[in-house]
N, C-alpha and C. Protein backbone atom coordinates (compact mmCIF):
# COMPACT_ATOMS: atom_id res chain seq x y z
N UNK A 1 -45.33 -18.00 232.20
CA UNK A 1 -46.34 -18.73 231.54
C UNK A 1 -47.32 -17.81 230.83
N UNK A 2 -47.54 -18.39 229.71
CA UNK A 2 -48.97 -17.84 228.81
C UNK A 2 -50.23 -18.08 229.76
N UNK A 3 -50.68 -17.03 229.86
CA UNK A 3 -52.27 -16.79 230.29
C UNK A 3 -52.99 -16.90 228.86
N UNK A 4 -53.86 -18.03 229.16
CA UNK A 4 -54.61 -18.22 228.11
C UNK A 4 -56.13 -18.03 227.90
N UNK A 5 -56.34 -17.01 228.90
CA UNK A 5 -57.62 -16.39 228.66
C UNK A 5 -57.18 -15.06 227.77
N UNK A 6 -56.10 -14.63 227.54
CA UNK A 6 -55.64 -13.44 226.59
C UNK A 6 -55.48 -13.94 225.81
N UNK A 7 -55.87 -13.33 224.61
CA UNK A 7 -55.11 -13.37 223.06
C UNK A 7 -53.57 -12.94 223.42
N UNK A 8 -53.40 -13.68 222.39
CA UNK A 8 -51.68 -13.31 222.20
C UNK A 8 -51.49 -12.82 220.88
N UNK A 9 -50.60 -12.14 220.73
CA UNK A 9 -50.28 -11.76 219.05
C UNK A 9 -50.49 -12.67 218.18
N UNK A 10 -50.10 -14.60 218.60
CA UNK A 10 -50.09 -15.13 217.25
C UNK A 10 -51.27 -15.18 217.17
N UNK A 11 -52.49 -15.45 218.08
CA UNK A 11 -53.70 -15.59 218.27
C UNK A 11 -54.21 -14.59 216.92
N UNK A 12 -54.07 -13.65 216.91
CA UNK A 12 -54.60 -12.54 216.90
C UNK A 12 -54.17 -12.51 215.38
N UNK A 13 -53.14 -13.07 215.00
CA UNK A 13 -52.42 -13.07 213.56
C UNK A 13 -53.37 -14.08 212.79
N UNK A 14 -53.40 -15.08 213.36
CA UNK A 14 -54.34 -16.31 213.06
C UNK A 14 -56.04 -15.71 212.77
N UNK A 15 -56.02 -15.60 213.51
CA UNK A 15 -57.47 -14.55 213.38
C UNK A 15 -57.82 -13.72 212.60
N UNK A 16 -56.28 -12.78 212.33
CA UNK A 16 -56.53 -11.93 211.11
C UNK A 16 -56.61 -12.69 209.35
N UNK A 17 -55.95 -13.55 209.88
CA UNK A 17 -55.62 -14.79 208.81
C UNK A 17 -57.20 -15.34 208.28
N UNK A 18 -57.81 -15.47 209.10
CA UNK A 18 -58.98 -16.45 208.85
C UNK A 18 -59.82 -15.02 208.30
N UNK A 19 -60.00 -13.99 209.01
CA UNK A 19 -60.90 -12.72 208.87
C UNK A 19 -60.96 -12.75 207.52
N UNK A 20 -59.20 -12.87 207.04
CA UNK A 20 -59.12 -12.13 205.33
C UNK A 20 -59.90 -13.04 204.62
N UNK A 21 -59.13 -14.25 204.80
CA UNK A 21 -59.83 -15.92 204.52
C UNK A 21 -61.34 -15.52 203.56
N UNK A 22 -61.92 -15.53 205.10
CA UNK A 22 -63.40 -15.60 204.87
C UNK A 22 -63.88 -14.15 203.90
N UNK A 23 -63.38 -13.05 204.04
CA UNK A 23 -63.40 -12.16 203.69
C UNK A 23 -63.55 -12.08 201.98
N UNK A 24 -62.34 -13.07 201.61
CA UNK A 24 -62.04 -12.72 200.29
C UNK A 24 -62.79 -14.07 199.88
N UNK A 25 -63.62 -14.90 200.97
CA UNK A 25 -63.92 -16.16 200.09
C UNK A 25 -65.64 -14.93 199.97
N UNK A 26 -66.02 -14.06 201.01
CA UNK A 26 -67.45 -13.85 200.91
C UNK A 26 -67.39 -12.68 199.54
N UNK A 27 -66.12 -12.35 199.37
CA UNK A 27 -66.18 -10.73 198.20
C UNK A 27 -65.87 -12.15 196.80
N UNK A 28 -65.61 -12.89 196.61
CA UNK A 28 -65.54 -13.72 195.52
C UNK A 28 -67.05 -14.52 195.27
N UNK A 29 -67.97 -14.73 196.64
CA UNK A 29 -68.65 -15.50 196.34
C UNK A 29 -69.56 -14.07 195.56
N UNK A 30 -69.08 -12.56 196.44
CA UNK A 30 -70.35 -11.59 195.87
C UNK A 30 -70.04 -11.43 194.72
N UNK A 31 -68.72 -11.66 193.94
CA UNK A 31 -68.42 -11.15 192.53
C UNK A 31 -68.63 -12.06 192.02
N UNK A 32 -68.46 -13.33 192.06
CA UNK A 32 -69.07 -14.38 190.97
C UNK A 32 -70.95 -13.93 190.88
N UNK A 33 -71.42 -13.70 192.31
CA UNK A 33 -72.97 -13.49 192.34
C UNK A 33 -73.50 -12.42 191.19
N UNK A 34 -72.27 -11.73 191.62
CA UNK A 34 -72.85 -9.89 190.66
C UNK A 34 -72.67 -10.29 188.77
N UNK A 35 -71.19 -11.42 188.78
CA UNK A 35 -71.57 -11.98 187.82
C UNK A 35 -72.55 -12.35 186.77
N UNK A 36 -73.07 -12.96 187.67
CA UNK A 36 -74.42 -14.17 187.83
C UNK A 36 -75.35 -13.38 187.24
N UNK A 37 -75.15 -12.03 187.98
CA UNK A 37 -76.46 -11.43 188.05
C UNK A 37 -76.59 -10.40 186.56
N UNK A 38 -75.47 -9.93 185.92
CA UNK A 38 -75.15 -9.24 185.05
C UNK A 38 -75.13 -10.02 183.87
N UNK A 39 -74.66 -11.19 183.92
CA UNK A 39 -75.30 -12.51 182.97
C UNK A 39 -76.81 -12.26 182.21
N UNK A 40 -77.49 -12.82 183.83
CA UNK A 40 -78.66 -12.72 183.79
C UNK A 40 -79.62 -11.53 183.17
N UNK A 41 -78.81 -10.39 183.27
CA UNK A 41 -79.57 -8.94 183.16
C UNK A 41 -79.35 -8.80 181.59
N UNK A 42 -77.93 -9.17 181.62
CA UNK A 42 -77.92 -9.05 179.70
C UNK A 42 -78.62 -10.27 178.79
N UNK A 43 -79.00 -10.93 179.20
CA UNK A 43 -79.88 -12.25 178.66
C UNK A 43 -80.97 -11.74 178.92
N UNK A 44 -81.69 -11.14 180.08
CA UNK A 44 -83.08 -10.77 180.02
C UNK A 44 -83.13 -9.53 178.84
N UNK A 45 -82.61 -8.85 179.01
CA UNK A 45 -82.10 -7.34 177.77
C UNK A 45 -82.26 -7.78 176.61
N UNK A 46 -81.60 -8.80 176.30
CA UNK A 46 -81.97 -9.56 174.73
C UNK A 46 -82.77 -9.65 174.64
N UNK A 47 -83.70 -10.68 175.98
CA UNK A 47 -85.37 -11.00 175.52
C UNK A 47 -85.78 -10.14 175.07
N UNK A 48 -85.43 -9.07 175.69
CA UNK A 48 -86.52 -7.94 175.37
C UNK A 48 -86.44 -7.10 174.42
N UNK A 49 -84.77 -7.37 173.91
CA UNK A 49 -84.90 -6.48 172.83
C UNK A 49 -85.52 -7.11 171.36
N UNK A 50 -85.37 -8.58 171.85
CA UNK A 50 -85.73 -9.58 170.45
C UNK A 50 -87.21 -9.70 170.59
N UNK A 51 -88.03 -9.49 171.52
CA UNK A 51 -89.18 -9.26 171.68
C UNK A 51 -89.99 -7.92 171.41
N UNK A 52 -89.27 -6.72 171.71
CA UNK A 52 -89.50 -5.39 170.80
C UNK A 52 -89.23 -5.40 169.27
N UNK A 53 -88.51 -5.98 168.94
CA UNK A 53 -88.11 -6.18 167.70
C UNK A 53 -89.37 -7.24 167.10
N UNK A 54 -89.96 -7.75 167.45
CA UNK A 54 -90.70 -8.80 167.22
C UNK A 54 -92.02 -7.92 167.37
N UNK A 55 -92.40 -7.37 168.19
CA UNK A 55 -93.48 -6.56 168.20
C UNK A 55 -93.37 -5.85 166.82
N UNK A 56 -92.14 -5.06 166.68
CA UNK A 56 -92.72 -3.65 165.54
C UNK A 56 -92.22 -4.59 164.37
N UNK A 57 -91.84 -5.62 164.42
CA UNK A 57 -91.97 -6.24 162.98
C UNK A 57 -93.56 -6.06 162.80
N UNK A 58 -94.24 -7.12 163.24
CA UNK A 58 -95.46 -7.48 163.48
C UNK A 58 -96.50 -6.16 162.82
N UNK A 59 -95.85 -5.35 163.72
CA UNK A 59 -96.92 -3.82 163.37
C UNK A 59 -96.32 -3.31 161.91
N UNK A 60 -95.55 -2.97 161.42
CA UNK A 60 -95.24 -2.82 160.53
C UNK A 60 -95.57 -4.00 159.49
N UNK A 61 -95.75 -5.46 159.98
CA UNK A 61 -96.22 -5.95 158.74
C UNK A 61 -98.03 -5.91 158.61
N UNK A 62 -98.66 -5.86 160.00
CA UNK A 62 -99.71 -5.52 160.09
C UNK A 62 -100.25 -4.15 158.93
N UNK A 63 -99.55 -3.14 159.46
CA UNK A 63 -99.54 -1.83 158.71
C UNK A 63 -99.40 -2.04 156.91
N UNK A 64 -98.63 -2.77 156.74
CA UNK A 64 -98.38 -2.86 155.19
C UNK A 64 -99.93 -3.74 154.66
N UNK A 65 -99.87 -4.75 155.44
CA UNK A 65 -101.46 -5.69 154.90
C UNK A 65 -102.40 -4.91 154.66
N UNK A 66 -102.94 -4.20 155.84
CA UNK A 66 -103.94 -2.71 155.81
C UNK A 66 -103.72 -1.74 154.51
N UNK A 67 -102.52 -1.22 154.55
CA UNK A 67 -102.23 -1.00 153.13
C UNK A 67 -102.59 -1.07 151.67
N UNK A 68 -102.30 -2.45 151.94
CA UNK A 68 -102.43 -3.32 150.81
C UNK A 68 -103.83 -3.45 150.56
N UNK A 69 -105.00 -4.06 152.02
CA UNK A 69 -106.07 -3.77 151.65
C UNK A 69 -106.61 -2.77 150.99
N UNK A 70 -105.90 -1.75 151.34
CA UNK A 70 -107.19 -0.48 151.43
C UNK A 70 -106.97 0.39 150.14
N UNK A 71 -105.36 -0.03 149.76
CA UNK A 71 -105.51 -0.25 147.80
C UNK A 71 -106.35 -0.33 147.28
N UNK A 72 -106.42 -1.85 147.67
CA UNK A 72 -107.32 -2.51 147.23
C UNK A 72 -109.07 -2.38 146.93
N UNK A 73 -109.05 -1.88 147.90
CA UNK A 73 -110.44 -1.62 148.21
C UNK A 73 -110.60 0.11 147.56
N UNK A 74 -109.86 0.94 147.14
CA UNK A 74 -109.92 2.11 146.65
C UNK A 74 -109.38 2.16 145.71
N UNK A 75 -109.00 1.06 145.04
CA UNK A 75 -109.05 0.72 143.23
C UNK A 75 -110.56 0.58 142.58
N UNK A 76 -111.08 -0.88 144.05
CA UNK A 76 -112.18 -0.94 143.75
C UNK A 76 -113.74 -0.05 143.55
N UNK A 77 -112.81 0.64 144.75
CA UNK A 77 -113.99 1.47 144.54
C UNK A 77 -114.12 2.60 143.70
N UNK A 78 -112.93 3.07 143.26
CA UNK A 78 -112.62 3.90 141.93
C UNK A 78 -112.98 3.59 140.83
N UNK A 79 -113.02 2.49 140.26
CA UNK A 79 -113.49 1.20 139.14
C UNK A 79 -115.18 1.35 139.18
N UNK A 80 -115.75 1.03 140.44
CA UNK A 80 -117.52 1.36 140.67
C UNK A 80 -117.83 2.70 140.52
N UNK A 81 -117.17 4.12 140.90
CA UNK A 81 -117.48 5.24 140.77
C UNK A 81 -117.26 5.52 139.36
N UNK A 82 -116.58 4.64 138.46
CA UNK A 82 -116.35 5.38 137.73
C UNK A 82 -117.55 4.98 136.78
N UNK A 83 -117.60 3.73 136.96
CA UNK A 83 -118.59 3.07 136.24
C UNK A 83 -119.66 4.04 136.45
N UNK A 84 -120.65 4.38 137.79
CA UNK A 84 -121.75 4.89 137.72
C UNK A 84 -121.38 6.34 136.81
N UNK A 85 -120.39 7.01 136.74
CA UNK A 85 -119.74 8.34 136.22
C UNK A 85 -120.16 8.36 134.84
N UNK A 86 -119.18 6.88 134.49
CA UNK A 86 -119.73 6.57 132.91
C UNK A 86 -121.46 6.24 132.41
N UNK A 87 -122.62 5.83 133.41
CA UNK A 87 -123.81 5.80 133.28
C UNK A 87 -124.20 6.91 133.46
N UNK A 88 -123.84 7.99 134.50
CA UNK A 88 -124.52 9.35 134.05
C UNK A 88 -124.53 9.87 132.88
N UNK A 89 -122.95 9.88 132.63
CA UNK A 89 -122.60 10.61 131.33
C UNK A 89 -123.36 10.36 129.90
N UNK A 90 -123.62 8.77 130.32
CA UNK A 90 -123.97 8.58 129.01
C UNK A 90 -126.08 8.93 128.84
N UNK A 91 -126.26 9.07 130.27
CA UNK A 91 -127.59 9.78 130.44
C UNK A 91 -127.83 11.12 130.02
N UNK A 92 -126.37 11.86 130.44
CA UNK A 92 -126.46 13.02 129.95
C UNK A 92 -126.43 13.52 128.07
N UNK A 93 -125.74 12.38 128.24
CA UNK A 93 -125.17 12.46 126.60
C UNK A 93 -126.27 12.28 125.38
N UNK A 94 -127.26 11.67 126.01
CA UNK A 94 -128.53 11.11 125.43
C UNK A 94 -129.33 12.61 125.70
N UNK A 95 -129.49 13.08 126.93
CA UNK A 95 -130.61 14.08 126.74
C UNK A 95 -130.06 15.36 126.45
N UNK A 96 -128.73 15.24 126.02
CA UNK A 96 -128.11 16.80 124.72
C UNK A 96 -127.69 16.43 123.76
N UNK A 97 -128.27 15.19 123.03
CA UNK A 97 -128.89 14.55 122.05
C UNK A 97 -130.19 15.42 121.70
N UNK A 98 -130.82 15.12 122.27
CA UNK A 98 -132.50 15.63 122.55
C UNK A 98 -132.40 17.08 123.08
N UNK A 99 -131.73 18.42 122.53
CA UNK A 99 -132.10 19.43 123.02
C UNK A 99 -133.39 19.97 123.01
N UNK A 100 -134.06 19.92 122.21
CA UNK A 100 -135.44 20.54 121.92
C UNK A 100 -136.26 19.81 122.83
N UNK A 101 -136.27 18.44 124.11
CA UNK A 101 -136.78 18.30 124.61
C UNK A 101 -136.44 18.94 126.04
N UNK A 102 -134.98 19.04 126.19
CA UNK A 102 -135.11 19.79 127.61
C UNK A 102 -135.12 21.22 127.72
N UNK A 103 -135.51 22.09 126.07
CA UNK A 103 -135.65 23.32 126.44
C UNK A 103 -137.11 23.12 126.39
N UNK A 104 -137.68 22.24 125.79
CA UNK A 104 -139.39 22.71 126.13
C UNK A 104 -139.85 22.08 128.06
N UNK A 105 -138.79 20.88 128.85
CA UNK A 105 -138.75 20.84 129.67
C UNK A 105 -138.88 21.96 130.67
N UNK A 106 -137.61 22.53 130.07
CA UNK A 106 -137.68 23.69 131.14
C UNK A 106 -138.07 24.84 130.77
N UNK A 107 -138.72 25.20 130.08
CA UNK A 107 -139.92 26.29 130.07
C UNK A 107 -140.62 25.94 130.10
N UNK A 108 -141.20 24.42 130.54
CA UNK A 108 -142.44 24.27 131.00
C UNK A 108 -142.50 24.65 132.40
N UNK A 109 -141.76 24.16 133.04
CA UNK A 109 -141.14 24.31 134.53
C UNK A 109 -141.13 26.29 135.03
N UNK A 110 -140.45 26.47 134.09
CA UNK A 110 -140.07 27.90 134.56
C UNK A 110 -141.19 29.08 134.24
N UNK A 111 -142.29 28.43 133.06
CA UNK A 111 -143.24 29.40 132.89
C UNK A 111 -144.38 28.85 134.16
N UNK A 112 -144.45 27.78 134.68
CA UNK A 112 -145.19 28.04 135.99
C UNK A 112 -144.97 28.09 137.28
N UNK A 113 -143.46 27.93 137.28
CA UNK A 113 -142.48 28.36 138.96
C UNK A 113 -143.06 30.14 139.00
N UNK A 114 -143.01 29.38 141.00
CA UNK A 114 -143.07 30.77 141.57
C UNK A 114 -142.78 31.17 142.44
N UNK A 115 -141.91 31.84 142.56
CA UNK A 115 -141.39 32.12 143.97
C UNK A 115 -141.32 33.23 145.05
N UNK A 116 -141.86 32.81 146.30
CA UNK A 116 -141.69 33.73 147.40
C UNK A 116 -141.09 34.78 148.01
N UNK A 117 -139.79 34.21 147.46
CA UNK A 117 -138.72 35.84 147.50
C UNK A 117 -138.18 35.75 146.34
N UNK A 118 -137.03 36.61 146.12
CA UNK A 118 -136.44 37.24 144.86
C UNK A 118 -135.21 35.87 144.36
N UNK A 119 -134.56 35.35 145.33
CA UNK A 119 -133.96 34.53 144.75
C UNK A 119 -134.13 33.00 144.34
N UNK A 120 -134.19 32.60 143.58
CA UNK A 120 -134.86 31.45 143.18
C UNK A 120 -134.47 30.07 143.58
N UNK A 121 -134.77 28.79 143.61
CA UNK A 121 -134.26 27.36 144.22
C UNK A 121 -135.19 26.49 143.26
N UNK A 122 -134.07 25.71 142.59
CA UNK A 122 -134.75 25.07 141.82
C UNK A 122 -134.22 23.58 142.29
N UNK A 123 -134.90 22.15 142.00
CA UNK A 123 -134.51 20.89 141.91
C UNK A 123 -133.23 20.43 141.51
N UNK A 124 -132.52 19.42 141.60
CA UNK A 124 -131.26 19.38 141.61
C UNK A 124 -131.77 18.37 139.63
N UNK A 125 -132.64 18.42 139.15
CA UNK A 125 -133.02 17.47 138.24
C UNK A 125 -133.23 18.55 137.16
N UNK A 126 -133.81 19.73 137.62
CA UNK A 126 -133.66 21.09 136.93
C UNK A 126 -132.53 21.49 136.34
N UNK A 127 -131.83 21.49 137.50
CA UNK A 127 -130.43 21.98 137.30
C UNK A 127 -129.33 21.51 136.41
N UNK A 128 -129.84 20.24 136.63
CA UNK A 128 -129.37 19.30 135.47
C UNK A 128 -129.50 19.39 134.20
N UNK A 129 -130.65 19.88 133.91
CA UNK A 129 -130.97 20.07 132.67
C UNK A 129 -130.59 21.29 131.89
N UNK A 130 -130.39 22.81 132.79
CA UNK A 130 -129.58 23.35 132.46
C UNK A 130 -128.43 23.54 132.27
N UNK A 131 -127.75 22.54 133.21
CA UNK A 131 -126.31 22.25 132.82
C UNK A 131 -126.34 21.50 131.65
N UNK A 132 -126.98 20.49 131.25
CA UNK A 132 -126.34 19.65 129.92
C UNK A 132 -126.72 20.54 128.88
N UNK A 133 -127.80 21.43 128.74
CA UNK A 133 -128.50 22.35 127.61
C UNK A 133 -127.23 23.47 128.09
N UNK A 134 -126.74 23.92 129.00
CA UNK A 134 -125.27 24.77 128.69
C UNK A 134 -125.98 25.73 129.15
N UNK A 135 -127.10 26.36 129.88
CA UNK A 135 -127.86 27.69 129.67
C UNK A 135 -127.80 27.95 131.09
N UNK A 136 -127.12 29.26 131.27
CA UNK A 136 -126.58 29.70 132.81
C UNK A 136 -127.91 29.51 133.39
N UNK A 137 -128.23 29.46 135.12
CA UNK A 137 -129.07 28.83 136.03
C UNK A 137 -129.63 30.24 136.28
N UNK A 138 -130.99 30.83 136.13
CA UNK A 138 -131.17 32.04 136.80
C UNK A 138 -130.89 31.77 138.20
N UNK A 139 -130.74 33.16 138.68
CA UNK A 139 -130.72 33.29 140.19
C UNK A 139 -131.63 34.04 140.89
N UNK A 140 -131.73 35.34 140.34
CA UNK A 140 -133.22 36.30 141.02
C UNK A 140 -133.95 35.86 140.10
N UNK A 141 -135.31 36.40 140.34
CA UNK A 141 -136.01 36.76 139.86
C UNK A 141 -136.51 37.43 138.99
N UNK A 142 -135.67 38.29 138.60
CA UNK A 142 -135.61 39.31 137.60
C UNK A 142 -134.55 38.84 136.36
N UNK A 143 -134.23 37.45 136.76
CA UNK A 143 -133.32 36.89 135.55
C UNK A 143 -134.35 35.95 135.29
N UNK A 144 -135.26 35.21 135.16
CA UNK A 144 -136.68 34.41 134.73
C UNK A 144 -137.02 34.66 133.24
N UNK A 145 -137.69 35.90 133.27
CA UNK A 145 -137.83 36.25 132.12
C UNK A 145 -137.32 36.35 130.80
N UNK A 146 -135.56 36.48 131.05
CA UNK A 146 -134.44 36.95 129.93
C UNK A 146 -134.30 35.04 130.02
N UNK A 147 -134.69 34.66 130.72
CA UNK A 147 -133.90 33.22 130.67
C UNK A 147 -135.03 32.39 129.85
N UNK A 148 -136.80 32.54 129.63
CA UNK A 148 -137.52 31.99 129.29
C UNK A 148 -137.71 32.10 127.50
N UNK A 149 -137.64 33.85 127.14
CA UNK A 149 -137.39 34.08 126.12
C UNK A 149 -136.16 33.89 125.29
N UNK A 150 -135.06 33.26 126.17
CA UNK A 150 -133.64 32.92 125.44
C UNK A 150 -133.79 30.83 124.74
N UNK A 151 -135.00 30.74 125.66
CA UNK A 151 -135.78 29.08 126.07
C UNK A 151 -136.55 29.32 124.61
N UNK A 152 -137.05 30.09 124.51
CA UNK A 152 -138.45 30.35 123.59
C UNK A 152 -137.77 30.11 122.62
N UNK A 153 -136.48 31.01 122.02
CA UNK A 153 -135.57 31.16 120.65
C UNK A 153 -134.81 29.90 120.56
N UNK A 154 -134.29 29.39 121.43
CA UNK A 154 -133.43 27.91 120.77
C UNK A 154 -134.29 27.17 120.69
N UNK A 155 -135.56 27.00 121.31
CA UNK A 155 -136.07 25.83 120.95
C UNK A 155 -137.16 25.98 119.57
N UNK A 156 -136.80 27.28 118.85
CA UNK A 156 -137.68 27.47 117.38
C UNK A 156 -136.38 26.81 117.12
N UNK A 157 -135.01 26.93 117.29
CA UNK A 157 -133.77 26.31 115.87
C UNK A 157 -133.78 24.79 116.05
């Protein structure tokens, strides 16, 4: 007689039977899972790549608007500089018109300047006036003189 507190071989066959069973039902349920899950991972991957993609659109169209502004705005403001450019000029153009008034200007100026040390500093309105009259800017002191009597002679012609 079979003692049936022992396994017996078929026991044991049966058993191995069910082991695999379950075995290959738990490695199918993990590979459909890993499936599942690799699905999932490449669908999230998209989001994100269609969402990076969506970002540097964005910045790049951001970037071009800015652009576009700042054209804009440095046309404009090229257009206003130039304008005031063209009102100097034509200030200037008027008082070297009038030479005989800015050489008696500035020998009025220069026959009663006086200065503390040797090199001289004059007004930026001065300076002006020697630039449109064309007549180099003294610098020492010891150029005053050659510069007043050169003042004296153009403004007899």
């Amino acid at each position: 007689m079979l003692n049936t507190t022992q396994p017996t071989l078929q026991d044991n066959d049966k058993s191995n039977v069910k082991h695999r069973l379950t075995t290959q039902r738990k490695d199918q349920t993990l590979l459909d899972l890993n499936q599942e899950y690799d699905k999932l991972s490449r669908k999230r991957q998209e989001q994100c790549n269609i969402l990076v993609d969506q970002w540097q659109s964005y910045q790049q169209n951001q970037k071009d608007s800015r652009q576009s502004e700042i054209s804009k705005r440095q046309v404009e403001f090229d257009r206003q500089l130039e304008l005031l450019d063209e009102e100097k000029r034509k200030k200037w153009v008027s008082q070297k018109n009038d030479t005989s008034v800015i050489y008696s200007q500035l020998l009025a100026y220069l026959q009663q300047y006086h200065s503390d040390n040797c090199i001289l500093t004059f007004p930026t309105d001065i300076l002006d006036l020697f630039w449109s009259a064309d007549i180099q800017v003294p610098v020492l002191e010891t150029d005053l003189p050659l510069t007043i009597e050169k003042l004296k002679e153009l403004s007899k012609h």
